[in-house]
Protein backbone atom coordinates (compact mmCIF):
# COMPACT_ATOMS: atom_id res chain seq x y z
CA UNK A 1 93.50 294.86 177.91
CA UNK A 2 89.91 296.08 179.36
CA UNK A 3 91.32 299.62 180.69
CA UNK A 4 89.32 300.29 183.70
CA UNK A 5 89.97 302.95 186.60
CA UNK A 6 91.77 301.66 189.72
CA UNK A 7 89.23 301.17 192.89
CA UNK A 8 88.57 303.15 195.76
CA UNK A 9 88.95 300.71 198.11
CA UNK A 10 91.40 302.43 199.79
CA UNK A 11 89.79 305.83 199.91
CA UNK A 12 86.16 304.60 200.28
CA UNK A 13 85.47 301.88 202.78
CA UNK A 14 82.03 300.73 201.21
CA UNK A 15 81.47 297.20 200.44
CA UNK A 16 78.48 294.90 199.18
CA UNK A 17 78.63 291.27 200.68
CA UNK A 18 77.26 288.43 198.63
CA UNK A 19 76.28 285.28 200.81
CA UNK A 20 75.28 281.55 198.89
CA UNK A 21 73.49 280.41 202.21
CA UNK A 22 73.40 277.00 200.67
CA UNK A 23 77.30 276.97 199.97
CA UNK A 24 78.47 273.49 201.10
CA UNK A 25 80.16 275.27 203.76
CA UNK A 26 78.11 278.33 204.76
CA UNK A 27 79.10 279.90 207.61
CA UNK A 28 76.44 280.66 210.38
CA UNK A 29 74.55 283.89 210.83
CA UNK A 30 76.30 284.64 214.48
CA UNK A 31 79.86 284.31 212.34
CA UNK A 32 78.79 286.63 209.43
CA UNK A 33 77.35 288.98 212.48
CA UNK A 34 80.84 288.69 213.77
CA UNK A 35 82.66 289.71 210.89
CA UNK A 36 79.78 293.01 210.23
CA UNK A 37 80.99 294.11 213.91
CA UNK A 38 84.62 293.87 213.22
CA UNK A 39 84.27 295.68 209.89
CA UNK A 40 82.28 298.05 210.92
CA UNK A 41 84.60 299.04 213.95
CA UNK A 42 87.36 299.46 211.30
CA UNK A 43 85.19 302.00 209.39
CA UNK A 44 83.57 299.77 206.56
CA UNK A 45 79.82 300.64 205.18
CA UNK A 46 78.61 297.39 204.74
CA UNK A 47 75.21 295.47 202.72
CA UNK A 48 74.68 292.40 203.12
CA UNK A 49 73.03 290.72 200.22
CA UNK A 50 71.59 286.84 199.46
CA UNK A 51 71.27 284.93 197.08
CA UNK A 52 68.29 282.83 195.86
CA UNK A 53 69.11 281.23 193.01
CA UNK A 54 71.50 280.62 190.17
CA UNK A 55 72.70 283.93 188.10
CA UNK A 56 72.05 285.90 191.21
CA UNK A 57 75.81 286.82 192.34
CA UNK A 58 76.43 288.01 188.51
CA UNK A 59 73.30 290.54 188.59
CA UNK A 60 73.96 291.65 192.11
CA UNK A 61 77.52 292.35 191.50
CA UNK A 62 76.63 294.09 188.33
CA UNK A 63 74.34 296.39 190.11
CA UNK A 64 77.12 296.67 192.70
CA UNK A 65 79.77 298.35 189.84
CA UNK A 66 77.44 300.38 188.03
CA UNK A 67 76.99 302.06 191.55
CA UNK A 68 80.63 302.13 191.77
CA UNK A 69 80.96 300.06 195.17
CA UNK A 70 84.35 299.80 195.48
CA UNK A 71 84.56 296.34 197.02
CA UNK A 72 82.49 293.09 196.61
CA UNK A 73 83.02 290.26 198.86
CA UNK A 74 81.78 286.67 197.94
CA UNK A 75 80.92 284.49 201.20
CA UNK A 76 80.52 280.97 198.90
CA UNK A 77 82.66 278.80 196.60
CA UNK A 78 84.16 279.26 193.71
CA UNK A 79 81.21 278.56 191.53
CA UNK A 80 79.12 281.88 192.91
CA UNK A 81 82.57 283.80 193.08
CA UNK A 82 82.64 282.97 189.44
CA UNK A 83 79.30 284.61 188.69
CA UNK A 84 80.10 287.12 190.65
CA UNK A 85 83.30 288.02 188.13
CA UNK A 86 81.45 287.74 185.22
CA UNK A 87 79.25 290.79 186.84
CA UNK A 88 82.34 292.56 187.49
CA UNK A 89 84.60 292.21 184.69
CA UNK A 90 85.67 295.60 182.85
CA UNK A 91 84.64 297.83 186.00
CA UNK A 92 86.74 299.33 188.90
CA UNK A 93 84.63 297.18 191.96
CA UNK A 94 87.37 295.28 193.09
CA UNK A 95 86.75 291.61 194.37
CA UNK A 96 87.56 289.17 197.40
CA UNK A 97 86.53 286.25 199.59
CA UNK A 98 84.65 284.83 202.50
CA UNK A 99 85.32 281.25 201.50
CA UNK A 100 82.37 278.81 201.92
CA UNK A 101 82.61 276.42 199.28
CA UNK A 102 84.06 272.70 198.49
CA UNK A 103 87.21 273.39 197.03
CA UNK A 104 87.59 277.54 197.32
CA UNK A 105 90.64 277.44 195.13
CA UNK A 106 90.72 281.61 194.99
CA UNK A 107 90.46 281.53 198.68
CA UNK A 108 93.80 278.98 198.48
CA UNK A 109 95.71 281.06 195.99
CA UNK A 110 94.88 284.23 197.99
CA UNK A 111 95.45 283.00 201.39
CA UNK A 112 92.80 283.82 202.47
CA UNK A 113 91.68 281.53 205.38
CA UNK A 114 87.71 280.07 205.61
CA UNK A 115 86.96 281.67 209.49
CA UNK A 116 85.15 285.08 208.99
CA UNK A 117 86.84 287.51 210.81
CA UNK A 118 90.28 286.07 209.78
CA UNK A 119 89.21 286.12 206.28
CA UNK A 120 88.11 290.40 206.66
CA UNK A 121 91.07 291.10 208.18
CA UNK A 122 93.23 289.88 205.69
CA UNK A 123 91.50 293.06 203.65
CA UNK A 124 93.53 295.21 206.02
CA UNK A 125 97.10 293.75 204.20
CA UNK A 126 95.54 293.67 200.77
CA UNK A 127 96.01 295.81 197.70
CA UNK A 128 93.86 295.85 195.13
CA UNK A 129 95.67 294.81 191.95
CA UNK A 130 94.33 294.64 188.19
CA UNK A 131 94.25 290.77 187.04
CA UNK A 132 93.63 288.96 183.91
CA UNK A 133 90.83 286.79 183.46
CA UNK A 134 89.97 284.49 180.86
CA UNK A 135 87.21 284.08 178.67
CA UNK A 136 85.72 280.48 177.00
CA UNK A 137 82.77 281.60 174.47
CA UNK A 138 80.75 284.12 175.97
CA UNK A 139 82.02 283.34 179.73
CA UNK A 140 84.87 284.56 181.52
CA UNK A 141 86.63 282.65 184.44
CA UNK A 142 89.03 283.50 187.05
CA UNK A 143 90.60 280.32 187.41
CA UNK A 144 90.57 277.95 184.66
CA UNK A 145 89.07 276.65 181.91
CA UNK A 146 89.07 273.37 181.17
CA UNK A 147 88.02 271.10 178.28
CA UNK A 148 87.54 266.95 178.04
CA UNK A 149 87.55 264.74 180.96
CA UNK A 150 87.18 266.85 184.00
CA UNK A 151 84.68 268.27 182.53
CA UNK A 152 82.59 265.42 182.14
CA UNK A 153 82.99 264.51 185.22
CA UNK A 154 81.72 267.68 186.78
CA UNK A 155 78.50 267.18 184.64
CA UNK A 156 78.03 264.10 185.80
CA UNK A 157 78.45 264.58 189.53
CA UNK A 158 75.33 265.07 191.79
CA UNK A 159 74.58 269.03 192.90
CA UNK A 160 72.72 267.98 195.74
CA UNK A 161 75.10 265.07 196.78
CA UNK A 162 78.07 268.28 196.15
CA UNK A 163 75.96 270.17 199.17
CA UNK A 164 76.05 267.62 201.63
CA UNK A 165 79.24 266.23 200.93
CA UNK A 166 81.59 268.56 199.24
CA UNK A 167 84.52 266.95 197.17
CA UNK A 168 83.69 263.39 197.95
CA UNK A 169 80.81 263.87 195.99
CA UNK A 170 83.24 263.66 192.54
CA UNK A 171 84.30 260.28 193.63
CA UNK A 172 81.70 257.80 192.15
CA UNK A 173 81.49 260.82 188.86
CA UNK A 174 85.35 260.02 188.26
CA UNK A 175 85.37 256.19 188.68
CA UNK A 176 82.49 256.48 186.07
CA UNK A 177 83.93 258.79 184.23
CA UNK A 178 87.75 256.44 183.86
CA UNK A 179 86.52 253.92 182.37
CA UNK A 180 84.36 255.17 180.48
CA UNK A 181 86.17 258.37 178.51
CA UNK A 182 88.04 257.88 175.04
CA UNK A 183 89.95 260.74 173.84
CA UNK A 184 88.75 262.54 170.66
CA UNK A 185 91.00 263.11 167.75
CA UNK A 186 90.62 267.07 166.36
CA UNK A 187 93.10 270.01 166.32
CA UNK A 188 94.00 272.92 168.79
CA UNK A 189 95.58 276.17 168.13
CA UNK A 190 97.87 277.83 170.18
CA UNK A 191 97.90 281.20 168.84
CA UNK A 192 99.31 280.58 165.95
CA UNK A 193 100.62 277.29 166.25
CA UNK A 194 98.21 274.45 164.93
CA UNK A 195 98.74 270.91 166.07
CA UNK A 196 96.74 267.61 165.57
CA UNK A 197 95.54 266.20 169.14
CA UNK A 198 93.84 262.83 170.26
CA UNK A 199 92.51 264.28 173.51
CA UNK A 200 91.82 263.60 176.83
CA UNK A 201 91.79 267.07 178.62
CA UNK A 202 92.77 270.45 177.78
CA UNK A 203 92.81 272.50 180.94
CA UNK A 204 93.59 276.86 180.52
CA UNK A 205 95.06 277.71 183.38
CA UNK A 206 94.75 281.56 184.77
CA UNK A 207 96.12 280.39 188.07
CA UNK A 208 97.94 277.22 189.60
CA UNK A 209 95.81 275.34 191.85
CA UNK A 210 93.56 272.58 190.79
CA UNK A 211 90.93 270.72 191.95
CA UNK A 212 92.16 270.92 195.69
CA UNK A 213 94.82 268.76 195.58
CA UNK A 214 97.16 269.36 192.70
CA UNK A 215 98.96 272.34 190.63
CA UNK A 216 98.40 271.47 186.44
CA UNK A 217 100.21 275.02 185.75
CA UNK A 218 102.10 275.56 188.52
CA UNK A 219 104.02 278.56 187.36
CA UNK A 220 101.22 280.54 186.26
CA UNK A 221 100.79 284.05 186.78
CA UNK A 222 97.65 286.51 186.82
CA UNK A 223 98.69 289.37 185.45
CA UNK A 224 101.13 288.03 182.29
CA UNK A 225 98.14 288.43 180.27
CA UNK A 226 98.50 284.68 179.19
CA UNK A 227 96.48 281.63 179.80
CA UNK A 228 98.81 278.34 180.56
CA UNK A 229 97.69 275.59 178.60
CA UNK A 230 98.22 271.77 179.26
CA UNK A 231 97.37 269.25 177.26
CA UNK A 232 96.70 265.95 178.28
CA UNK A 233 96.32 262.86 175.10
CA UNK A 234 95.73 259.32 174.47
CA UNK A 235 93.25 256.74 174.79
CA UNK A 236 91.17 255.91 177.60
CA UNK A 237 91.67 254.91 181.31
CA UNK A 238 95.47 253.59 181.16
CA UNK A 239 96.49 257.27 179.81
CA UNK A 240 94.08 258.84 182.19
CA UNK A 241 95.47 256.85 185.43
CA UNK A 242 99.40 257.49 184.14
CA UNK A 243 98.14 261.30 183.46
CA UNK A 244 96.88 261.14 187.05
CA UNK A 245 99.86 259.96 189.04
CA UNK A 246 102.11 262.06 186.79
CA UNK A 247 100.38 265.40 187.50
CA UNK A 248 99.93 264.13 191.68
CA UNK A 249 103.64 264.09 191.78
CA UNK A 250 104.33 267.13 189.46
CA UNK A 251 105.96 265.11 186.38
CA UNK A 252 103.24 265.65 183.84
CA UNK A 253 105.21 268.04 182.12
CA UNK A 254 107.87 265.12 181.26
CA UNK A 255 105.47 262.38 179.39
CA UNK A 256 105.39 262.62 175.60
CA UNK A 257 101.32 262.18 175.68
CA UNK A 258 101.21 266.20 177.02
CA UNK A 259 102.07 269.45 175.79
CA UNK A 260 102.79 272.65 177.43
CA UNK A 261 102.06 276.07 176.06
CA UNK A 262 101.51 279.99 177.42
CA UNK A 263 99.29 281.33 175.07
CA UNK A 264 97.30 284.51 174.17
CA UNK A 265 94.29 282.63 172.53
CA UNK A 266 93.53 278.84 172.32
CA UNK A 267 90.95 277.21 169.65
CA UNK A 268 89.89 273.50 169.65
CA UNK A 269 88.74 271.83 166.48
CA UNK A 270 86.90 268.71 167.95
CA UNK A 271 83.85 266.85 166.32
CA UNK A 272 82.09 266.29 168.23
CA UNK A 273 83.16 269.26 170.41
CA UNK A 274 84.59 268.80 173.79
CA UNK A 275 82.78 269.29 177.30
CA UNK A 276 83.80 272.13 178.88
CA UNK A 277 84.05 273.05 183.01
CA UNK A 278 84.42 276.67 184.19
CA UNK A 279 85.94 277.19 187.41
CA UNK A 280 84.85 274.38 188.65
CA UNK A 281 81.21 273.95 187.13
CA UNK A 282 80.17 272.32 183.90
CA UNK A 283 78.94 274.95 181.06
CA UNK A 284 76.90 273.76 179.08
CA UNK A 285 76.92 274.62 174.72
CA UNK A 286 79.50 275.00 172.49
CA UNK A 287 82.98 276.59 172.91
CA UNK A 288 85.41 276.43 170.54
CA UNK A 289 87.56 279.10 172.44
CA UNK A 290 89.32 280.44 175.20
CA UNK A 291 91.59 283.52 175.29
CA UNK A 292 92.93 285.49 178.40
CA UNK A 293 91.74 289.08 178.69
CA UNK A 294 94.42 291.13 180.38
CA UNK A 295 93.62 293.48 183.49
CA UNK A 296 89.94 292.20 183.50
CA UNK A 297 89.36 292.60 186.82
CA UNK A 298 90.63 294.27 190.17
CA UNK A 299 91.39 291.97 192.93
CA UNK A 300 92.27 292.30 196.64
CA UNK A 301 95.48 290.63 196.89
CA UNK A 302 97.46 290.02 199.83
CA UNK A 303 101.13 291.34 200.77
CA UNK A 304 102.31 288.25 201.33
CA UNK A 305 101.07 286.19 198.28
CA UNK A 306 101.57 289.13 195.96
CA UNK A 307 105.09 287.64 194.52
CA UNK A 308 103.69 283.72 194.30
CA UNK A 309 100.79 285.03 191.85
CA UNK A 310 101.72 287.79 190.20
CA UNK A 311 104.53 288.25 187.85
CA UNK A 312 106.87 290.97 188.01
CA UNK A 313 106.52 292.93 184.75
């Protein structure tokens, strides 16, 4: 567990904003303007920072915790909110959303809703709580981490077509993608448990939603200090479609081509290695790993989603 010092959120109402103005669903100037006036009539010091390019969020936020802001808010999808975790992870700047993005999964787990001023004022029933994060090689993710199939797809998928139309954009990547995937044959390790795998996808879950439209690890929690692991095998596209449906209507845990476990530390053994998406966006290298690092980060979390994500130790 990273031990870092509980925020001041609560105490100090300072926060630094980071905008993506070319988030697939940005909100306007006038709307951000809206939601500066209503923090600022609550009492919040607020910057307002934007982005230009790629790796921005993760130095910004950075600079944010070394000057011990106690709050940064991400106005974009889950692909800057990512960077900006991997600036924040190990400090006491506590993190939340404007969502803006294609899929804003946090935003979904948090309840946090995409207007705004709704979205601020859901800050004034939040708490900030210390969550685990995971990490895959040298980068850490909030969400998930996942390994195969997905994310090939995600490599393969237009960014600018992603802009202009958000999810549809994965459409003509995933009919691609079906048909043309074959599961590798290799070995994973779940802690200390070593088993032989032909496969399609390994997703490590930190929290339950996926993709939108679907919970893989549905009873995953953020601060057990595990990652939940699914593992999806066989062959090509008749495994991929059954995987599909099974996960749509939740009964991918019951075919004998997946395995379920809640691990500490998981290590793949594939030749050649397998593809790997982070929270949504295709890293590129190799990563052999992914482990969950307890308490990583301080999150605002909501009263009334605090029992759905986190577990009661």
């Amino acid at each position: 567990m990273i031990s870092i010092e509980a925020p001041e959120v609560l105490q100090r109402r300072e926060a630094l904003v980071i905008v993506n103005p070319i988030a697939h669903n940005a909100p306007g100037r006038k709307r951000l303007s809206e939601a500066n006036t209503y923090l600022k009539d609550l009492g919040w010091s607020i910057e307002w920072v934007w982005t230009t390019k790629s790796g921005d969020a993760t130095e910004i936020a950075a600079r944010a915790a070394d000057q011990r802001t106690p709050l940064v808010l991400v106005c974009a999808g889950d692909g800057t909110l990512n960077e900006a975790v991997n600036g924040l992870a190990g400090s006491g700047t506590a993190i939340s959303v404007i969502p803006a993005g294609t899929s804003d999964l946090w935003a979904r787990e948090a309840g946090i809703p995409r207007n705004p001023i709704d979205a601020v004022r859901v800050l004034e029933r939040s708490v900030p709580h210390a969550i685990d994060i995971g990490l895959a090689g040298d980068r850490y993710f909030l969400l998930m981490a996942g390994f195969g199939v997905d994310a090939s797809i995600i490599q393969n998928t237009s960014v600018w077509l992603k802009h202009k139309v958000g999810a549809a954009a994965y459409v003509a990547a995933t009919i691609r993608e079906v048909f043309r995937y074959k599961g590798r044959k290799g070995q994973i390790q779940f802690d200390n448990e070593t088993l032989p795998a032909n496969a399609l996808m390994v997703l490590a879950g930190n929290t339950q939603r996926y993709a939108g439209i679907t919970k893989i690890t549905p009873k995953a929690k953020i601060n057990d200090g595990m990652l939940d692991v699914f593992l999806y095998e066989g062959q090509g596209l008749r495994d991929l479609l059954l995987h599909a449906l099974r996960t749509m209507v939740r009964l991918h845990l019951r075919s004998p081509k997946t395995t379920f476990r809640r691990v500490k530390r998981l290590r793949l053994d594939f030749d050649p290695p397998l593809p790997l998406q982070i929270d949504g966006d295709y890293w590129p290298g190799t990563h052999l790993e992914a482990r969950a690092v307890p308490g990583g980060l301080f999150a605002m979390i909501p009263a009334e989603v605090k029992s759905r994500l986190l577990a009661d130790l």
